[in-house]
PDB file of N, CA and C in Angstrom:
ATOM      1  N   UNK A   1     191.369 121.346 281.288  1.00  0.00           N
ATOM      2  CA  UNK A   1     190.489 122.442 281.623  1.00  0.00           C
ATOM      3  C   UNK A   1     190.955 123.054 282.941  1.00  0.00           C
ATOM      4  N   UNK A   2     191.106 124.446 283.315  1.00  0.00           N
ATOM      5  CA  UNK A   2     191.634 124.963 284.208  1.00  0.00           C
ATOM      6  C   UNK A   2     190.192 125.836 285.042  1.00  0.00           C
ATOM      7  N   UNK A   3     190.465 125.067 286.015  1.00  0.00           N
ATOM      8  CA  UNK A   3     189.539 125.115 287.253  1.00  0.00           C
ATOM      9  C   UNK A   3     190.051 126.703 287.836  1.00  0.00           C
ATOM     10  N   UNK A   4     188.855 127.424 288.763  1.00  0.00           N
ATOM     11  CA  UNK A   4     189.230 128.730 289.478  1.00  0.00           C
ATOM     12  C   UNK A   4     189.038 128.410 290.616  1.00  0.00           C
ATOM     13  N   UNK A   5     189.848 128.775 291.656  1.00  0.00           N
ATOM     14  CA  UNK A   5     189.430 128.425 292.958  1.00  0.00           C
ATOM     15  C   UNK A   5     188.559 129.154 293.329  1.00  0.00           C
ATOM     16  N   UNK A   6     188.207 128.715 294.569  1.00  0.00           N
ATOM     17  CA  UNK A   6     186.730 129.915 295.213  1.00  0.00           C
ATOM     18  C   UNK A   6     187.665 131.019 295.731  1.00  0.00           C
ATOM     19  N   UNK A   7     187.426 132.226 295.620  1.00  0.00           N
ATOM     20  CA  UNK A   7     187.805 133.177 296.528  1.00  0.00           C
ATOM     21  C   UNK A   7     187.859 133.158 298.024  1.00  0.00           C
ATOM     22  N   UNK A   8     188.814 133.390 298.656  1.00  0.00           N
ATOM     23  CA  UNK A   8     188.582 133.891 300.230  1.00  0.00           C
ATOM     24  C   UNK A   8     187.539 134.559 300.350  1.00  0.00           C
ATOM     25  N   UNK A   9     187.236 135.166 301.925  1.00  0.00           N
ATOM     26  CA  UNK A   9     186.796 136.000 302.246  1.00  0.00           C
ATOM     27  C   UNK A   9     187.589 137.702 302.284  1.00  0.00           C
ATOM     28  N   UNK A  10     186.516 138.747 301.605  1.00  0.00           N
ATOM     29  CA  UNK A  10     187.100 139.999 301.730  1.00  0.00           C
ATOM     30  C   UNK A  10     187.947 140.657 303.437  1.00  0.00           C
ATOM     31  N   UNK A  11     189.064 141.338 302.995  1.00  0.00           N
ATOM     32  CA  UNK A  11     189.451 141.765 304.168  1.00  0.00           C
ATOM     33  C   UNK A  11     189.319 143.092 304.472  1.00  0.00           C
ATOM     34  N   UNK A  12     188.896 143.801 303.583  1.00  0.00           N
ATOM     35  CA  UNK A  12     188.680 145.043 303.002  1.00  0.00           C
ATOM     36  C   UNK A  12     187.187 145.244 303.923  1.00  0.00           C
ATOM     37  N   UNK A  13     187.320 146.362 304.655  1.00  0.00           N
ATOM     38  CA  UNK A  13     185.701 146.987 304.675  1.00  0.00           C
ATOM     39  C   UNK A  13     185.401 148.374 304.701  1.00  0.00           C
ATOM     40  N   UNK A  14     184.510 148.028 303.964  1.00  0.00           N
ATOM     41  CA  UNK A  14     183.606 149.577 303.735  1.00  0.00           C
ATOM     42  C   UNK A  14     182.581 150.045 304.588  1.00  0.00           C
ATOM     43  N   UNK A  15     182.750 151.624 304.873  1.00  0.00           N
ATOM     44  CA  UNK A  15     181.470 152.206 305.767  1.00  0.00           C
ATOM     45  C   UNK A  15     181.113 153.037 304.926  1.00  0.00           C
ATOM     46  N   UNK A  16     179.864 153.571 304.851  1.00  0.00           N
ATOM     47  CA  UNK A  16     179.299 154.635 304.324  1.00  0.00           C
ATOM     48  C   UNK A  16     178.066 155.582 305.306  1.00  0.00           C
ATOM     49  N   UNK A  17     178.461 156.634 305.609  1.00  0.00           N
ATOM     50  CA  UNK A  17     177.836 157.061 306.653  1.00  0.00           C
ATOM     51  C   UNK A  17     177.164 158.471 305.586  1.00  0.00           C
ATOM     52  N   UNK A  18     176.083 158.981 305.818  1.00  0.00           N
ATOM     53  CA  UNK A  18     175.286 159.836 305.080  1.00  0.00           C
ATOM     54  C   UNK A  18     175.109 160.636 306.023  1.00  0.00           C
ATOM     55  N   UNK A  19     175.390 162.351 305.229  1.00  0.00           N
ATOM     56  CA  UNK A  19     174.854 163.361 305.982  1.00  0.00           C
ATOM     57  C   UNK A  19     174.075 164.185 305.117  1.00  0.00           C
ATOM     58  N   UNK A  20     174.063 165.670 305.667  1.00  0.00           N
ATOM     59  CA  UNK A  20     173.192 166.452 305.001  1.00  0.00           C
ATOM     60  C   UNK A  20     173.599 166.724 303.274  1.00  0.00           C
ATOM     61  N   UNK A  21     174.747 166.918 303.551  1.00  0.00           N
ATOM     62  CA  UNK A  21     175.120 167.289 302.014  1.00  0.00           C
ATOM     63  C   UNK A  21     176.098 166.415 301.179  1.00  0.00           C
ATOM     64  N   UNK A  22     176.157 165.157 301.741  1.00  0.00           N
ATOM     65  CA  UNK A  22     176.661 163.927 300.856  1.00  0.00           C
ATOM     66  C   UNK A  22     177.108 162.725 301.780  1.00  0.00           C
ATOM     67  N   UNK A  23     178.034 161.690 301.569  1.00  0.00           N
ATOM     68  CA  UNK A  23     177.851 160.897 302.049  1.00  0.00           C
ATOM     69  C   UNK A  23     179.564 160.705 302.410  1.00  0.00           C
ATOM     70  N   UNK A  24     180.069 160.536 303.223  1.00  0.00           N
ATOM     71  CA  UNK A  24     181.188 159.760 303.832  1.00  0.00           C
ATOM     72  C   UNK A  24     181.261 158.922 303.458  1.00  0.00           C
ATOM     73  N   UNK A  25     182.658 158.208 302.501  1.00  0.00           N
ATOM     74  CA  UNK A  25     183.075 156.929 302.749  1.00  0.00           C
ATOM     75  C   UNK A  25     184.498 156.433 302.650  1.00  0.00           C
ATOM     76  N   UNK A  26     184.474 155.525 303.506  1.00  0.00           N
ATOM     77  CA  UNK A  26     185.614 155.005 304.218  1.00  0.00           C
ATOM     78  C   UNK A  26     185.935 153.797 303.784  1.00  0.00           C
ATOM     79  N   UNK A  27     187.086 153.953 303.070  1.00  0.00           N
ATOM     80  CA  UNK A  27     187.862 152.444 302.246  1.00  0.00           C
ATOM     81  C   UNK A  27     189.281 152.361 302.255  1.00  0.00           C
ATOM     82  N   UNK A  28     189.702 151.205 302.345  1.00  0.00           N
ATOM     83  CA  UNK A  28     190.758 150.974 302.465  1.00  0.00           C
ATOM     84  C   UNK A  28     191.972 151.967 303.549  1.00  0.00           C
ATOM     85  N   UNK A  29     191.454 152.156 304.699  1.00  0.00           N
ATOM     86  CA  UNK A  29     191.831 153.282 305.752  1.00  0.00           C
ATOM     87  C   UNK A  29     191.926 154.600 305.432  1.00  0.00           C
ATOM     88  N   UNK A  30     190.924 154.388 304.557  1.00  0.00           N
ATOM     89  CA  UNK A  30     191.089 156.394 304.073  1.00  0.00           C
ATOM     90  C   UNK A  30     189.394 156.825 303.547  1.00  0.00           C
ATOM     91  N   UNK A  31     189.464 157.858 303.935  1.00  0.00           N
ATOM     92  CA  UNK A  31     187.824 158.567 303.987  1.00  0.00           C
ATOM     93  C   UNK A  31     187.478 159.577 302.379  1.00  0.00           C
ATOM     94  N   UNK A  32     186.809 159.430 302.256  1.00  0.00           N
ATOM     95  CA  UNK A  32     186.279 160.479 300.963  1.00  0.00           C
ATOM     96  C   UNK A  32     185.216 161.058 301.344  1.00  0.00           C
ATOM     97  N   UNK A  33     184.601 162.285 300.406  1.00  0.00           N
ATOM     98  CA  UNK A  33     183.196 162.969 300.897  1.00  0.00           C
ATOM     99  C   UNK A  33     182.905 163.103 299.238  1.00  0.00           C
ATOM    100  N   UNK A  34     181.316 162.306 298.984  1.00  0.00           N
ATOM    101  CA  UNK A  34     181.280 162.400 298.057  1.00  0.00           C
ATOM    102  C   UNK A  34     179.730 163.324 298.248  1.00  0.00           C
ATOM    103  N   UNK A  35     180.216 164.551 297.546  1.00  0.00           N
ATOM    104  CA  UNK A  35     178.954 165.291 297.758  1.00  0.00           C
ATOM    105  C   UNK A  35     177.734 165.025 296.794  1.00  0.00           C
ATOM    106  N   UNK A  36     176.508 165.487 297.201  1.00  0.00           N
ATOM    107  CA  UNK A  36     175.570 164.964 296.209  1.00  0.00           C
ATOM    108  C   UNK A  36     175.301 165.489 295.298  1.00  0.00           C
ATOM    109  N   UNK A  37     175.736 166.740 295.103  1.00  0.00           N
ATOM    110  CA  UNK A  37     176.024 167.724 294.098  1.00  0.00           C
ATOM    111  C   UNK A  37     176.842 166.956 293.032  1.00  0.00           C
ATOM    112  N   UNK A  38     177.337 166.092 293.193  1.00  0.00           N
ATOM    113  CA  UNK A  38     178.306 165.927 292.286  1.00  0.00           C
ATOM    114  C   UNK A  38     177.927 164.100 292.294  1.00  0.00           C
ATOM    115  N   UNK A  39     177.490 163.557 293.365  1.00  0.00           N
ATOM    116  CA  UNK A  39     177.185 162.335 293.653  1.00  0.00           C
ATOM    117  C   UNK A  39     175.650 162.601 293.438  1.00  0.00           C
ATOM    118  N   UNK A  40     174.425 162.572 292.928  1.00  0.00           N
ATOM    119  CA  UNK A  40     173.563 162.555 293.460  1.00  0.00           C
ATOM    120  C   UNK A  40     172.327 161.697 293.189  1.00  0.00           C
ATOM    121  N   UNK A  41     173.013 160.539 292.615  1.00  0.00           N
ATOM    122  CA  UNK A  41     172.429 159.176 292.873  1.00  0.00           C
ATOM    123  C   UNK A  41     172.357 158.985 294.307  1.00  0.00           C
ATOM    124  N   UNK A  42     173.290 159.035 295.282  1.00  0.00           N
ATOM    125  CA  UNK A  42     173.117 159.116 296.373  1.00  0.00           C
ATOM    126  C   UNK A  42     172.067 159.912 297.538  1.00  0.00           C
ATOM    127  N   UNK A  43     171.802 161.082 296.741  1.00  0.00           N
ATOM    128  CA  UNK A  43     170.451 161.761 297.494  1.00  0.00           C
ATOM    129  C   UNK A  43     169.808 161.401 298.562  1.00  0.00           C
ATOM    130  N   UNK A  44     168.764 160.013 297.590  1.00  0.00           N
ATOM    131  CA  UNK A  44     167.352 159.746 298.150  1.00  0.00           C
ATOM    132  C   UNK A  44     167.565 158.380 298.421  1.00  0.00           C
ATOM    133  N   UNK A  45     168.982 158.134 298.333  1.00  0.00           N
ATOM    134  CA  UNK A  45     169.293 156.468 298.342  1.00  0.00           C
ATOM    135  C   UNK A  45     168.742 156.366 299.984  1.00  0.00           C
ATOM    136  N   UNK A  46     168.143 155.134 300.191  1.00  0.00           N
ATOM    137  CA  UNK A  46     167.781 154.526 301.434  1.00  0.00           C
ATOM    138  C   UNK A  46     169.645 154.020 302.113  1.00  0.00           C
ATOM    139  N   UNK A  47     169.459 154.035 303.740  1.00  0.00           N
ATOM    140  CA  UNK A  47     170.688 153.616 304.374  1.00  0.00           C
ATOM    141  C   UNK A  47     170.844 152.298 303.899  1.00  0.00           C
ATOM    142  N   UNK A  48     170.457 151.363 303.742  1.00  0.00           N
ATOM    143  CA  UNK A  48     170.198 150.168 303.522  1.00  0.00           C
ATOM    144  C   UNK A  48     171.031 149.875 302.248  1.00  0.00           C
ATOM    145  N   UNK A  49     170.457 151.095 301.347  1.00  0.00           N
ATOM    146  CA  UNK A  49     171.120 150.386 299.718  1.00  0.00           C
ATOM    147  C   UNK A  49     172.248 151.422 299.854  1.00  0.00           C
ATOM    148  N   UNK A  50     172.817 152.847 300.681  1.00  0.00           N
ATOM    149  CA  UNK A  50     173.773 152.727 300.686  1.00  0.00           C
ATOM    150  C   UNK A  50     175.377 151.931 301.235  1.00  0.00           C
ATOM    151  N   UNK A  51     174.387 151.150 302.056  1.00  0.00           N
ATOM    152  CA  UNK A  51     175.430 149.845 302.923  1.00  0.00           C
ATOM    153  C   UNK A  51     175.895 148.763 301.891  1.00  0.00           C
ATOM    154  N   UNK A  52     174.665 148.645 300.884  1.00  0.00           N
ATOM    155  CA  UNK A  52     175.217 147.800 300.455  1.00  0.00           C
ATOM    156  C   UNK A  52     176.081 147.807 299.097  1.00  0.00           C
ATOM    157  N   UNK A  53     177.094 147.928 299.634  1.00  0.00           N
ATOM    158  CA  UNK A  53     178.129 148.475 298.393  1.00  0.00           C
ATOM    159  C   UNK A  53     179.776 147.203 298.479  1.00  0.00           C
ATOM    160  N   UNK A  54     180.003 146.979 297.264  1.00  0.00           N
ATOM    161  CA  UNK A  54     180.975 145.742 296.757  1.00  0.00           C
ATOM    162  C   UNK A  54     181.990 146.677 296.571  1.00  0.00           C
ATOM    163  N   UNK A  55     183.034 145.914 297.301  1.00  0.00           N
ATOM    164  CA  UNK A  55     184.229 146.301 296.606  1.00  0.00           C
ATOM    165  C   UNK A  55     185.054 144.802 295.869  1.00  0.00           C
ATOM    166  N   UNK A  56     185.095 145.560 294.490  1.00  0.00           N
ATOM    167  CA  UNK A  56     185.214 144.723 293.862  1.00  0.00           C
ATOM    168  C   UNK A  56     186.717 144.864 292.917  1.00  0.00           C
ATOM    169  N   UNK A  57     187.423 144.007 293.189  1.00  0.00           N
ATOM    170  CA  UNK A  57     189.100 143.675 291.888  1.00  0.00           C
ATOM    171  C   UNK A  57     189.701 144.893 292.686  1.00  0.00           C
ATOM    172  N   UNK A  58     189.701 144.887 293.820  1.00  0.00           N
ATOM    173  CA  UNK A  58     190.421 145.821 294.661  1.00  0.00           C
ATOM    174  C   UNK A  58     190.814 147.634 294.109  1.00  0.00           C
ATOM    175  N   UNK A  59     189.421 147.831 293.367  1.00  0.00           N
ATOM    176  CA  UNK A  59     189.497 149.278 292.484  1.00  0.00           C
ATOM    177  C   UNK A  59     188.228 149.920 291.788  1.00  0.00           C
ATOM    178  N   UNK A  60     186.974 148.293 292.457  1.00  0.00           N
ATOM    179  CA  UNK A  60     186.098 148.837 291.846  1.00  0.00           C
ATOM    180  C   UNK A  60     184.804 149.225 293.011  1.00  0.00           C
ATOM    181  N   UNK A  61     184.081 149.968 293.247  1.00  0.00           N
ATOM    182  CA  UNK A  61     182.970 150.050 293.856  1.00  0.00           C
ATOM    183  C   UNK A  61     181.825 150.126 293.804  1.00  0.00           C
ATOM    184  N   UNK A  62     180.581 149.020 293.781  1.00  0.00           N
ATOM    185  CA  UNK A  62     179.446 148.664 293.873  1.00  0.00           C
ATOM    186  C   UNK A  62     178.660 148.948 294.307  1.00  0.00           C
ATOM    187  N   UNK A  63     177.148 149.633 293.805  1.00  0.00           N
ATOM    188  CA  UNK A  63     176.184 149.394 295.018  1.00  0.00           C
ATOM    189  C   UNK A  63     174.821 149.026 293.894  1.00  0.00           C
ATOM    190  N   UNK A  64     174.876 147.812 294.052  1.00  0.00           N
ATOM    191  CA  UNK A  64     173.928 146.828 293.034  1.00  0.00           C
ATOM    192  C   UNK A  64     172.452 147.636 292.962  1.00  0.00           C
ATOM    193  N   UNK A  65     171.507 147.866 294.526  1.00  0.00           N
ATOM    194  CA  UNK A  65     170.808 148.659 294.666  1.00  0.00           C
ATOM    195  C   UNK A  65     170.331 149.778 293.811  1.00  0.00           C
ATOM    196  N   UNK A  66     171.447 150.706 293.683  1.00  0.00           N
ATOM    197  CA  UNK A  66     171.456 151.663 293.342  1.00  0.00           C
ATOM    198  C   UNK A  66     171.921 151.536 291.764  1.00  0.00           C
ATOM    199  N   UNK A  67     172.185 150.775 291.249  1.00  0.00           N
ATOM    200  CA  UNK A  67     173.235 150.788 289.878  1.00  0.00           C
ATOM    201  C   UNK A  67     174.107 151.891 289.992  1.00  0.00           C
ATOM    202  N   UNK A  68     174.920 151.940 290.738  1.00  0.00           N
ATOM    203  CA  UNK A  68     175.899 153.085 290.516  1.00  0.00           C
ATOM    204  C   UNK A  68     177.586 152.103 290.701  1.00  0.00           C
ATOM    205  N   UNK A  69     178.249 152.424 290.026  1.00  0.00           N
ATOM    206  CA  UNK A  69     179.867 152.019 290.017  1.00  0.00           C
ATOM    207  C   UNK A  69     180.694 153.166 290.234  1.00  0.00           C
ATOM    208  N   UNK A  70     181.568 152.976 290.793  1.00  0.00           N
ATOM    209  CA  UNK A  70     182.898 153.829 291.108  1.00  0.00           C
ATOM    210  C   UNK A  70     184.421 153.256 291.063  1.00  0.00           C
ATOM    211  N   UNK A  71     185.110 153.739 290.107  1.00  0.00           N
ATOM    212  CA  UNK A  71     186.273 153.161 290.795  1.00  0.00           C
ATOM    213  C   UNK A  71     187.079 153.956 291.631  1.00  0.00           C
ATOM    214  N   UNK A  72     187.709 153.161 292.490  1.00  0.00           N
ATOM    215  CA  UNK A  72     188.547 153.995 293.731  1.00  0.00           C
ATOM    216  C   UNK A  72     189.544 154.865 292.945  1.00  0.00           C
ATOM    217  N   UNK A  73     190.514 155.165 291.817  1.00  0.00           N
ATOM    218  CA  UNK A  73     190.953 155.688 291.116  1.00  0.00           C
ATOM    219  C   UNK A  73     190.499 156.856 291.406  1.00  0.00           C
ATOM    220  N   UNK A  74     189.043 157.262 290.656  1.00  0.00           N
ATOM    221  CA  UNK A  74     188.187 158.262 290.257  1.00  0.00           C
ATOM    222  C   UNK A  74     187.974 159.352 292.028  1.00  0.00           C
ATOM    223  N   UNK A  75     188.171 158.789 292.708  1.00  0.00           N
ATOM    224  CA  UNK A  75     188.218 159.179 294.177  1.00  0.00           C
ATOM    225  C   UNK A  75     189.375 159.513 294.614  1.00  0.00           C
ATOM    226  N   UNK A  76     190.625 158.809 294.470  1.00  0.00           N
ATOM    227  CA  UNK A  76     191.801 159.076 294.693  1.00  0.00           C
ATOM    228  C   UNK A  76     192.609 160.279 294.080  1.00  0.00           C
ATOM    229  N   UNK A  77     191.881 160.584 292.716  1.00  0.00           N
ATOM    230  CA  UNK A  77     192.509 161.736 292.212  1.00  0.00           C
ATOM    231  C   UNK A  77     191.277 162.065 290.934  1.00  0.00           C
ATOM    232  N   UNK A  78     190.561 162.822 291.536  1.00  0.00           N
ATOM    233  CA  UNK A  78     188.967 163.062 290.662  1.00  0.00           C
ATOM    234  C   UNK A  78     189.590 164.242 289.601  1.00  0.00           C
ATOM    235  N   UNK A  79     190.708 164.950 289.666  1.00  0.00           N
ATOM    236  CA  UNK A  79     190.948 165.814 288.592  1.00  0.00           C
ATOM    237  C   UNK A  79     191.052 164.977 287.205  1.00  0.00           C
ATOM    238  N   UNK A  80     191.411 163.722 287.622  1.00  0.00           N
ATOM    239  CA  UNK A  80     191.670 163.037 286.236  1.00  0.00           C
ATOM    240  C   UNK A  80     190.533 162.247 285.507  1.00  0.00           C
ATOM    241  N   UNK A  81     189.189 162.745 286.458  1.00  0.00           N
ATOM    242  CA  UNK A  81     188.078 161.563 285.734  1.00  0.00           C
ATOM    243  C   UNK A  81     187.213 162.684 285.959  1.00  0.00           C
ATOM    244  N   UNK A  82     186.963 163.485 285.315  1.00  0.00           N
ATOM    245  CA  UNK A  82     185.734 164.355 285.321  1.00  0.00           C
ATOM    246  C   UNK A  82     184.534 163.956 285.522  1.00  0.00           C
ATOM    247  N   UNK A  83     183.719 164.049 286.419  1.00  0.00           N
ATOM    248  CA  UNK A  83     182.520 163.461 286.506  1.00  0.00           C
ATOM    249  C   UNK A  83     181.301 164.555 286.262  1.00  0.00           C
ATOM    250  N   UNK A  84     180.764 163.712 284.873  1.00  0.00           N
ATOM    251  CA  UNK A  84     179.360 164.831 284.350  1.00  0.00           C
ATOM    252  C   UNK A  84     178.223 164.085 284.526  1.00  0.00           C
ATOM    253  N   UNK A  85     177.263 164.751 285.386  1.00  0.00           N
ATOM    254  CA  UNK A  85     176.228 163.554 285.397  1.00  0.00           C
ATOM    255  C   UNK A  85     175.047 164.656 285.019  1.00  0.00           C
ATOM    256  N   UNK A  86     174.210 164.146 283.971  1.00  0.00           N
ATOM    257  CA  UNK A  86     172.705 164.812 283.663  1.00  0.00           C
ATOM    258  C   UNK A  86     171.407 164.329 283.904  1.00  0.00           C
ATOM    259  N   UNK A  87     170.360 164.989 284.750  1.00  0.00           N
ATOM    260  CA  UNK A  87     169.609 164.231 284.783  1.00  0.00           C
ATOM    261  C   UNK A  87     168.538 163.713 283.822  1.00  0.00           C
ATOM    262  N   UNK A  88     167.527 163.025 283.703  1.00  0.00           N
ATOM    263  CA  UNK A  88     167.478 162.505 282.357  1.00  0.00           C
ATOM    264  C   UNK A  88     165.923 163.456 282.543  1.00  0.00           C
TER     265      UNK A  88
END
């Protein structure tokens, strides 16, 4: 039977700083602006549940809080992942 080791600790950190019209964030030494127009799960999100966000398999991004996922991909080059969001 093949055992998994425990993971290290992450070396990776994330900031997410919120302004008027979307939110800053800063990963892996590089910044994005994800507006809420286009982000806007993020809106009414509290600072709190936007802090708390996973980066996860070095491509994926978390914020449990919020149920929202991102992968860094989709940020790095958004022409290739169209993002349609409707509200319900």
């Amino acid at each position: 039977m093949m055992k998994l080791k425990k993971l290290g600790k992450t070396t990776s950190s994330i900031n997410v700083e919120a302004s008027e019209y979307g939110i800053w964030l800063f990963v892996e030494d590089k910044e994005y602006f994800l507006p809420y127009k286009e982000y806007p799960w993020f809106k009414k999100a509290k600072t709190s549940e936007l802090n708390n966000v996973k980066f996860l398999f070095s491509n994926h991004l978390h914020w449990p809080d919020l149920d929202v996922d991102l992968e860094l991909k989709s940020l790095k080059q958004p022409e290739k992942y169209p993002l349609i969001y409707k509200e319900k």
